[in-house]
C-alpha atoms as a PDB file:
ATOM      1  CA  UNK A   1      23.142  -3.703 -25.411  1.00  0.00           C
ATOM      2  CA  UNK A   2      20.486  -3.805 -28.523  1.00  0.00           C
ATOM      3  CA  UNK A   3      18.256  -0.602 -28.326  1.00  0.00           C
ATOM      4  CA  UNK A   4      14.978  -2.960 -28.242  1.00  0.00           C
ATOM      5  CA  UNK A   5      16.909  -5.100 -25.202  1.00  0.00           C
ATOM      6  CA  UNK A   6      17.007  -1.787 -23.331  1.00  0.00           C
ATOM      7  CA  UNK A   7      13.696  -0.528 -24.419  1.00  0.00           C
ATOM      8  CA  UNK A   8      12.597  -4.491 -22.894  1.00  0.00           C
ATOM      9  CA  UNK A   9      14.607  -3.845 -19.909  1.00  0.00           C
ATOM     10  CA  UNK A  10      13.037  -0.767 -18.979  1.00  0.00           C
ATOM     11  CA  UNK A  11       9.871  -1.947 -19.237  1.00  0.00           C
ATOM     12  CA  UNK A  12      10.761  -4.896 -17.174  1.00  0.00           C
ATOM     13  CA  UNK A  13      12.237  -3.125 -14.313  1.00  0.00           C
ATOM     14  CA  UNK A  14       9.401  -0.772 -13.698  1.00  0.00           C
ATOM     15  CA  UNK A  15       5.626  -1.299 -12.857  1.00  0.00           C
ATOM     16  CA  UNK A  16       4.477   2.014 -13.985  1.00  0.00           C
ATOM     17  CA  UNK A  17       6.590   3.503 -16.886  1.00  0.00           C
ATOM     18  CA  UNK A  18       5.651   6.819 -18.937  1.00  0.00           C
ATOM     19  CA  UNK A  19       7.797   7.089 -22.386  1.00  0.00           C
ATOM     20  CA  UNK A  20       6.915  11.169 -22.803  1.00  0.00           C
ATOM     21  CA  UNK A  21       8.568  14.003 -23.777  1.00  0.00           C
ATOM     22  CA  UNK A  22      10.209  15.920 -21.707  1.00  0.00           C
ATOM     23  CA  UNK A  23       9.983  15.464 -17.750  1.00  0.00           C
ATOM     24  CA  UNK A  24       6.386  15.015 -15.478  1.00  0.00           C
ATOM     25  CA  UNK A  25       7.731  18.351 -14.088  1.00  0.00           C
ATOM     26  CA  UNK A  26       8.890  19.849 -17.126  1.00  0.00           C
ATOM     27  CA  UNK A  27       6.785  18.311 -20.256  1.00  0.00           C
ATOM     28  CA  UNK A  28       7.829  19.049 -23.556  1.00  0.00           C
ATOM     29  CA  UNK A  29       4.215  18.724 -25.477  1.00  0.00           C
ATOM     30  CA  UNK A  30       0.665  19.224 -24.320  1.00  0.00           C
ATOM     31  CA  UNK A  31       0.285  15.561 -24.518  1.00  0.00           C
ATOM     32  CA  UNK A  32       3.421  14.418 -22.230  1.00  0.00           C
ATOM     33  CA  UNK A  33       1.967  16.966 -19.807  1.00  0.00           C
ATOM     34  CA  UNK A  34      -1.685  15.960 -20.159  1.00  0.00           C
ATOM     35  CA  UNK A  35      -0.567  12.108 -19.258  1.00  0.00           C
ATOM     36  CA  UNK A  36       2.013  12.903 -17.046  1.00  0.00           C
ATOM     37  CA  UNK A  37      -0.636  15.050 -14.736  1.00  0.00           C
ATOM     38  CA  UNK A  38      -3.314  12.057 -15.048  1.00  0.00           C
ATOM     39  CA  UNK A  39      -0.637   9.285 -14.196  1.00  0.00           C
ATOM     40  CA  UNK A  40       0.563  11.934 -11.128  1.00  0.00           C
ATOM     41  CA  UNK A  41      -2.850  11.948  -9.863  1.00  0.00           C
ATOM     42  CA  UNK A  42      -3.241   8.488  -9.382  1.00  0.00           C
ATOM     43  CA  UNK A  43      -0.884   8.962  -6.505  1.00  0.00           C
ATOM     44  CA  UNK A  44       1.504   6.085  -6.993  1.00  0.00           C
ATOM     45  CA  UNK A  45       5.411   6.375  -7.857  1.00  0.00           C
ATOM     46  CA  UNK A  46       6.375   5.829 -11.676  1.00  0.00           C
ATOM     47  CA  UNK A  47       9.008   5.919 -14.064  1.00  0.00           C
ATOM     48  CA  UNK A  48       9.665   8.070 -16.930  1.00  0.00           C
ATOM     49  CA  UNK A  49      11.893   7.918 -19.442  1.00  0.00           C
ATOM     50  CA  UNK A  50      12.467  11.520 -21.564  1.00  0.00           C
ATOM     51  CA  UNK A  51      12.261  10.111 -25.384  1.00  0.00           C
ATOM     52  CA  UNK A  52      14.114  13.395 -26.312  1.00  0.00           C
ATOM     53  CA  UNK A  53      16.846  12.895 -24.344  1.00  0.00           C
ATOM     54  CA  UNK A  54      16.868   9.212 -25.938  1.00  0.00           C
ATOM     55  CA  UNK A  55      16.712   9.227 -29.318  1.00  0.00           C
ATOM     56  CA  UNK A  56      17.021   5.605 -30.313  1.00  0.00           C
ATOM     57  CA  UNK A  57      14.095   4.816 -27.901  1.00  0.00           C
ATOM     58  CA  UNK A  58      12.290   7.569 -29.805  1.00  0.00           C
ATOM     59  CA  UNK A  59      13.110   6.484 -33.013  1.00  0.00           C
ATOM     60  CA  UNK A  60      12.161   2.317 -32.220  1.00  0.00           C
ATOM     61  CA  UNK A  61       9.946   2.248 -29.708  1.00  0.00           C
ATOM     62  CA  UNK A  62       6.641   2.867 -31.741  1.00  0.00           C
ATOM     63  CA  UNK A  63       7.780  -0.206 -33.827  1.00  0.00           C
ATOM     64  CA  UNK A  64       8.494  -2.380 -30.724  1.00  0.00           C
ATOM     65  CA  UNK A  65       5.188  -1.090 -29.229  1.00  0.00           C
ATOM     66  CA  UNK A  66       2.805  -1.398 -32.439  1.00  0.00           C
ATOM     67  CA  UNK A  67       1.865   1.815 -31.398  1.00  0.00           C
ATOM     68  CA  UNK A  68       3.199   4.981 -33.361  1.00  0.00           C
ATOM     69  CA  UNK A  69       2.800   8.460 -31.044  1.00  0.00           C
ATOM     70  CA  UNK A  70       4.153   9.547 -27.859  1.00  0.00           C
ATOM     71  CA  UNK A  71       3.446   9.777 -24.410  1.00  0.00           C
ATOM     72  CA  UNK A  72       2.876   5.858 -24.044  1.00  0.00           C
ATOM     73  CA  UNK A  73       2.458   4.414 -20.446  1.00  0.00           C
ATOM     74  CA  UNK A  74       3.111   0.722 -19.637  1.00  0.00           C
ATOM     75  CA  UNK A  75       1.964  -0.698 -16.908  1.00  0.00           C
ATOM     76  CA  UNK A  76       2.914  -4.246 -15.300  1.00  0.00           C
ATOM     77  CA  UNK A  77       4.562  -4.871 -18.704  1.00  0.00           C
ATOM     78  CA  UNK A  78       1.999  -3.943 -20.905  1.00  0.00           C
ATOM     79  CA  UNK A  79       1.334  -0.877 -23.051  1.00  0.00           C
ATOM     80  CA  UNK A  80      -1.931   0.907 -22.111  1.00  0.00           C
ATOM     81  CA  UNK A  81      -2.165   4.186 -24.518  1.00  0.00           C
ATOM     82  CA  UNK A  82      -1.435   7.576 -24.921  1.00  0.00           C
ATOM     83  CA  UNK A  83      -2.696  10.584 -23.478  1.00  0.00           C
ATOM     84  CA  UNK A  84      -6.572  10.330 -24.974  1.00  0.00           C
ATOM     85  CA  UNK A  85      -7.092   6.702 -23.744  1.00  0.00           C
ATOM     86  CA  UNK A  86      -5.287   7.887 -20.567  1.00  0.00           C
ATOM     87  CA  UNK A  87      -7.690  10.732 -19.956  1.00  0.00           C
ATOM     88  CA  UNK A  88     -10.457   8.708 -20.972  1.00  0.00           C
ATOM     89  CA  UNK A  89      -9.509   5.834 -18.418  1.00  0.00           C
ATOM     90  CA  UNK A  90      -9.026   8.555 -15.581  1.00  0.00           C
ATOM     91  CA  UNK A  91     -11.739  10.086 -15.922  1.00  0.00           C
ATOM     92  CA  UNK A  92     -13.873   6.569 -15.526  1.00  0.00           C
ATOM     93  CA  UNK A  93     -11.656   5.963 -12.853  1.00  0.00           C
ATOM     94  CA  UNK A  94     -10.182   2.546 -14.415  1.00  0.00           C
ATOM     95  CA  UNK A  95      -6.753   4.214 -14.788  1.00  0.00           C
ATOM     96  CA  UNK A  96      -6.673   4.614 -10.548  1.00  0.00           C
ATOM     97  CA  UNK A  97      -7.857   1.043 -10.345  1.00  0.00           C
ATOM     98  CA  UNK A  98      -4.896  -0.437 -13.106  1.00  0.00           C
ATOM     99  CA  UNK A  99      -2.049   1.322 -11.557  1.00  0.00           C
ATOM    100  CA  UNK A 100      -3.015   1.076  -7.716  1.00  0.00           C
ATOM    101  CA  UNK A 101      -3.520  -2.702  -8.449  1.00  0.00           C
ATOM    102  CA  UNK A 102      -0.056  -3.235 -10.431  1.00  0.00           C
ATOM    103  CA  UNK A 103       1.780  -0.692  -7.621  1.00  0.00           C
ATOM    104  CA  UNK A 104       0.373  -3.218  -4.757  1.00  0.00           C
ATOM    105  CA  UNK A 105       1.586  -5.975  -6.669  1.00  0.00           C
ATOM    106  CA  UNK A 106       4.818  -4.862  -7.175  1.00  0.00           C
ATOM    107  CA  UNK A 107       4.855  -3.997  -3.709  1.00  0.00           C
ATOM    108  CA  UNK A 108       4.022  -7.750  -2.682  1.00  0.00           C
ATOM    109  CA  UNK A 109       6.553  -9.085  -4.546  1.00  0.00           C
END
């Protein structure tokens, strides 16, 4: 399977999806773990995927994305940001909203 069909796949399969580095438990940059606690504290179940254990997703998923720095979360198929838009969205309380809303509506399905 073509990197990018994988990279679709994943995205696909999962509601709530956070490309970092490293694990939610065991980040690998400030940034991972910065997104990785606000996406945690929204209280619904997600997917990561470690970009440096996966280092053709790391290498072609800021091209697929249009978006060039890691963590990236993607919810209900689309990409929402990185860690500062994260933060900024949790701390406005719009991040809660987006993925409770998607995580019901995956649930419905």
């Amino acid at each position: 399977m073509d990197i990018i069909d994988t990279i679709k796949e994943q995205i696909a399969n999962n509601t709530i999806l956070l490309y970092m580095k490293g694990s939610p438990n065991a980040p690998q940059c400030g940034f991972s773990a910065r997104a990785a606690q606000v996406v945690m504290a929204c209280g619904e179940k997600f997917a990561y995927v470690d970009i440096l254990q996966n280092p053709e997703i790391r290498a072609n998923l800021p091209t697929y994305a249009n978006w060039p720095t890691f963590p990236q979360l993607w919810v209900g198929g689309e990409l929402v940001g990185g860690s500062d838009i994260l933060i900024e969205m949790f701390e406005k309380g719009e991040l809660q909203s987006l993925i409770k809303d998607a995580a019901e509506k995956a649930k419905a399905e």
